[in-house]
N, C-alpha and C. Protein backbone atom coordinates (compact mmCIF):
# COMPACT_ATOMS: atom_id res chain seq x y z
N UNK A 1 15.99 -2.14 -20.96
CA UNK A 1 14.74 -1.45 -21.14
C UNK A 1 15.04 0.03 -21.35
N UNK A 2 14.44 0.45 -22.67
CA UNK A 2 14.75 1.74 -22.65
C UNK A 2 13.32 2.87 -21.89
N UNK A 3 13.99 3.65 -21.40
CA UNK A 3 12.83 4.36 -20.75
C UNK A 3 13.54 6.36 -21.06
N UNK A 4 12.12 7.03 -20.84
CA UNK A 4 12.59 8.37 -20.79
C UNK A 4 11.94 9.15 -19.52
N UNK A 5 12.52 10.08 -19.65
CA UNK A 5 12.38 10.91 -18.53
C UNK A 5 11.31 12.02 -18.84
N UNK A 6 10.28 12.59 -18.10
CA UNK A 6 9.81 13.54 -18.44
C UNK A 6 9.55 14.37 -16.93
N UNK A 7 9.85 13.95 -15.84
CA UNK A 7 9.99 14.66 -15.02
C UNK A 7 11.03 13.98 -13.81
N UNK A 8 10.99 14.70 -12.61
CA UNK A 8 11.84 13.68 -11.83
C UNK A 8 11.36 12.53 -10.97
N UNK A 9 10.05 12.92 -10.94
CA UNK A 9 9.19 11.36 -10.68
C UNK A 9 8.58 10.55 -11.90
N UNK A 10 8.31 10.65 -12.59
CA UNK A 10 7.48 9.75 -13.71
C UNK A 10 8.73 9.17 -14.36
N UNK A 11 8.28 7.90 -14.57
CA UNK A 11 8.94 7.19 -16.14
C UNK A 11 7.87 6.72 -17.06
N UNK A 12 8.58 6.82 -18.33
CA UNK A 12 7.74 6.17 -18.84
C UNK A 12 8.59 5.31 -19.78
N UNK A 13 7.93 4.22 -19.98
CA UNK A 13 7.93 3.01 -20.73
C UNK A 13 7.62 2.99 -22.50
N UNK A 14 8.54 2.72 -23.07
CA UNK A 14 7.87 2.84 -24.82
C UNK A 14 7.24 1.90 -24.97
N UNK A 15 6.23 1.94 -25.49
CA UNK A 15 4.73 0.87 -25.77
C UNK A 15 4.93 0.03 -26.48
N UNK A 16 6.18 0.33 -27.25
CA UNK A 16 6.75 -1.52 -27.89
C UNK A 16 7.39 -2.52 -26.79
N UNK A 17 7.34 -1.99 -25.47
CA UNK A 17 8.02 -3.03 -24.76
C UNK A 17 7.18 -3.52 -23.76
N UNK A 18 6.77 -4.73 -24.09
CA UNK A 18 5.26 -5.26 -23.53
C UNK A 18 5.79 -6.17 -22.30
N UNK A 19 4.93 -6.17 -21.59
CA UNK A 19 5.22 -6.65 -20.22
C UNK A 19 5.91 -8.28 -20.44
N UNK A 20 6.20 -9.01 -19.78
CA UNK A 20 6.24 -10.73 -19.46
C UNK A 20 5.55 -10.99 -19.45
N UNK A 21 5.30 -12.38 -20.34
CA UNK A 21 3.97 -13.21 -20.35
C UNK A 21 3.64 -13.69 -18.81
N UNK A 22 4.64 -14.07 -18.18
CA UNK A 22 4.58 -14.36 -16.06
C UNK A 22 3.93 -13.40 -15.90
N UNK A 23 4.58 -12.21 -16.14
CA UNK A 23 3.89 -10.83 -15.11
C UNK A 23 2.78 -10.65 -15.72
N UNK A 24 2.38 -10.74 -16.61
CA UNK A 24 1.04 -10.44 -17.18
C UNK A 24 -0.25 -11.19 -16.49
N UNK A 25 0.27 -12.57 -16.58
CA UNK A 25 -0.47 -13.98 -15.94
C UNK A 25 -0.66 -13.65 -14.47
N UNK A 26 0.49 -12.68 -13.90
CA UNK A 26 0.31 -12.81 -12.00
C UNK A 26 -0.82 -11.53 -12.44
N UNK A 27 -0.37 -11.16 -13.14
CA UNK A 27 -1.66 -9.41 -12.66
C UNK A 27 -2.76 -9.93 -13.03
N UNK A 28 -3.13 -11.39 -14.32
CA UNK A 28 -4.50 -10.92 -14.38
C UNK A 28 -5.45 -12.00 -13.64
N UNK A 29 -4.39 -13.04 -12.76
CA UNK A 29 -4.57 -13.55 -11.41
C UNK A 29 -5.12 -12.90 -10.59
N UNK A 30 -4.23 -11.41 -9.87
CA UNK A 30 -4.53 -10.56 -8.93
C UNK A 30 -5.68 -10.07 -8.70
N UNK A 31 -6.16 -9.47 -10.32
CA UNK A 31 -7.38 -9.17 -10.85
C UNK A 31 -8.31 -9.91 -10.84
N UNK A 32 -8.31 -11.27 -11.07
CA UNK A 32 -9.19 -12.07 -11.05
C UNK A 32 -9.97 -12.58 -9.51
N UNK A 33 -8.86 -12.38 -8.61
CA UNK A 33 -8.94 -12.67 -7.37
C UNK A 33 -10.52 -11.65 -6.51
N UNK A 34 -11.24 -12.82 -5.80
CA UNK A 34 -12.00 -12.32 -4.79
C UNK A 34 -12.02 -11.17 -4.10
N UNK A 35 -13.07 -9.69 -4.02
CA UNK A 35 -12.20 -9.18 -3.33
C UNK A 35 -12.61 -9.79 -1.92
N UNK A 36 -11.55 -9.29 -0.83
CA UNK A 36 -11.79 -9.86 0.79
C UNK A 36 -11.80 -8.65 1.34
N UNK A 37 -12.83 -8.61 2.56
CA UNK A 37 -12.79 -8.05 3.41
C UNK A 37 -11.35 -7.39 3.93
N UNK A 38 -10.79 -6.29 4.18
CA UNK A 38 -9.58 -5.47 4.67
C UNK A 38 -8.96 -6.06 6.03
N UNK A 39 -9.84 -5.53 6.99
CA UNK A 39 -9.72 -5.96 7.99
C UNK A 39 -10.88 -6.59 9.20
N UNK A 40 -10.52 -7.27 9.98
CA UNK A 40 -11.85 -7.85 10.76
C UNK A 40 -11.69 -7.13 11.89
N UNK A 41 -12.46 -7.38 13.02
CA UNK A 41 -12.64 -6.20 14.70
C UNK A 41 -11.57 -6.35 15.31
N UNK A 42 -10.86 -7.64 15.42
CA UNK A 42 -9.94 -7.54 16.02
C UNK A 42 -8.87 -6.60 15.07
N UNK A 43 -8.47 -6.84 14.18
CA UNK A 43 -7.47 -5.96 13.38
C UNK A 43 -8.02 -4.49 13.89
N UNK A 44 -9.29 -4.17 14.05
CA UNK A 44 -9.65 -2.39 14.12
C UNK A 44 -9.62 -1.93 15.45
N UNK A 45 -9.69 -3.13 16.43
CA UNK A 45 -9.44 -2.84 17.84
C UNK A 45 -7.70 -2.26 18.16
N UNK A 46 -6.98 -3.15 17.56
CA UNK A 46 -5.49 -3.20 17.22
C UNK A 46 -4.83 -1.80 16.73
N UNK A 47 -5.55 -1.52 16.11
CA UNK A 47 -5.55 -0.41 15.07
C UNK A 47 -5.84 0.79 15.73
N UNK A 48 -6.76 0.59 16.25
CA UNK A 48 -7.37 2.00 17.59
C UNK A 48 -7.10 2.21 18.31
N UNK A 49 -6.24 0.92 19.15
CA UNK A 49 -5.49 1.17 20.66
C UNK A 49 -4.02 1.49 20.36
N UNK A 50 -3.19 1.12 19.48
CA UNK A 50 -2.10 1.60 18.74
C UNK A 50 -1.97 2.69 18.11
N UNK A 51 -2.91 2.86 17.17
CA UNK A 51 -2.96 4.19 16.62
C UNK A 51 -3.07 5.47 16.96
N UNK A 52 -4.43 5.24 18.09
CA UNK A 52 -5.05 6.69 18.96
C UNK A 52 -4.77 6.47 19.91
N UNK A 53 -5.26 5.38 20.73
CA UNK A 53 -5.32 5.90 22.14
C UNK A 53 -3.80 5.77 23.04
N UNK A 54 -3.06 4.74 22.27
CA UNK A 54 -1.62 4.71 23.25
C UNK A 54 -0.83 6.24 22.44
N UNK A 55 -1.13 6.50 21.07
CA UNK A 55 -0.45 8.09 21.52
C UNK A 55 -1.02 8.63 21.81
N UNK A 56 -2.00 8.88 22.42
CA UNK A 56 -2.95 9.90 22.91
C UNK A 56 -2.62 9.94 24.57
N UNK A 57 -2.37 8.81 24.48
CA UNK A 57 -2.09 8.46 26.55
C UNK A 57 -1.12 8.77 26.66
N UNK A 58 0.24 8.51 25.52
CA UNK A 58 1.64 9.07 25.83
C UNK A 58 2.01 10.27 25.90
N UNK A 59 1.13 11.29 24.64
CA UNK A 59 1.14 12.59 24.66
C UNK A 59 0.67 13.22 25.93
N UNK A 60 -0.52 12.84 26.49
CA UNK A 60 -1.09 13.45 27.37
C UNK A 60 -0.27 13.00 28.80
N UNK A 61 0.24 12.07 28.91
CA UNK A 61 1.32 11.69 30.49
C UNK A 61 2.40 12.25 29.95
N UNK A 62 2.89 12.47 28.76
CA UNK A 62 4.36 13.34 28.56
C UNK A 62 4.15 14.47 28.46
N UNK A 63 3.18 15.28 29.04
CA UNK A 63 3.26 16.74 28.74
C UNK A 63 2.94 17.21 30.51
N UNK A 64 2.38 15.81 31.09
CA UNK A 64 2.31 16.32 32.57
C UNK A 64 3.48 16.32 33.70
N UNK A 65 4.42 15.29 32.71
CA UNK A 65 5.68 15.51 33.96
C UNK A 65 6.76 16.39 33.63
């Protein structure tokens, strides 16, 4: 695959080189797909006691001893 550079993050792709008929078929699967709900209460409970409050409890007991 030939590709060029135009910075040190971007590539780009020459437009004669067209994806896989597979990869094409999974993306327009992906696309086609339901969207679903992210997460449910339990996932946000999970999420809140991990996220905030156990560093929040660690920060605050590691700064008292």
């Amino acid at each position: 695959m030939r590709t060029r550079r135009h910075s040190r993050s971007s590539v780009v792709i020459d437009p004669e080189e067209a994806l896989p008929a597979e990869l094409e078929a999974r993306i327009a699967a992906l696309e086609r797909a339901d969207p679903r709900e992210d997460f449910d209460r339990v996932s946000w409970i999970w999420m809140l006691l991990f996220g905030v409050a156990l560093p929040a409890a660690l920060a605050f007991f590691g700064w008292r001893l």
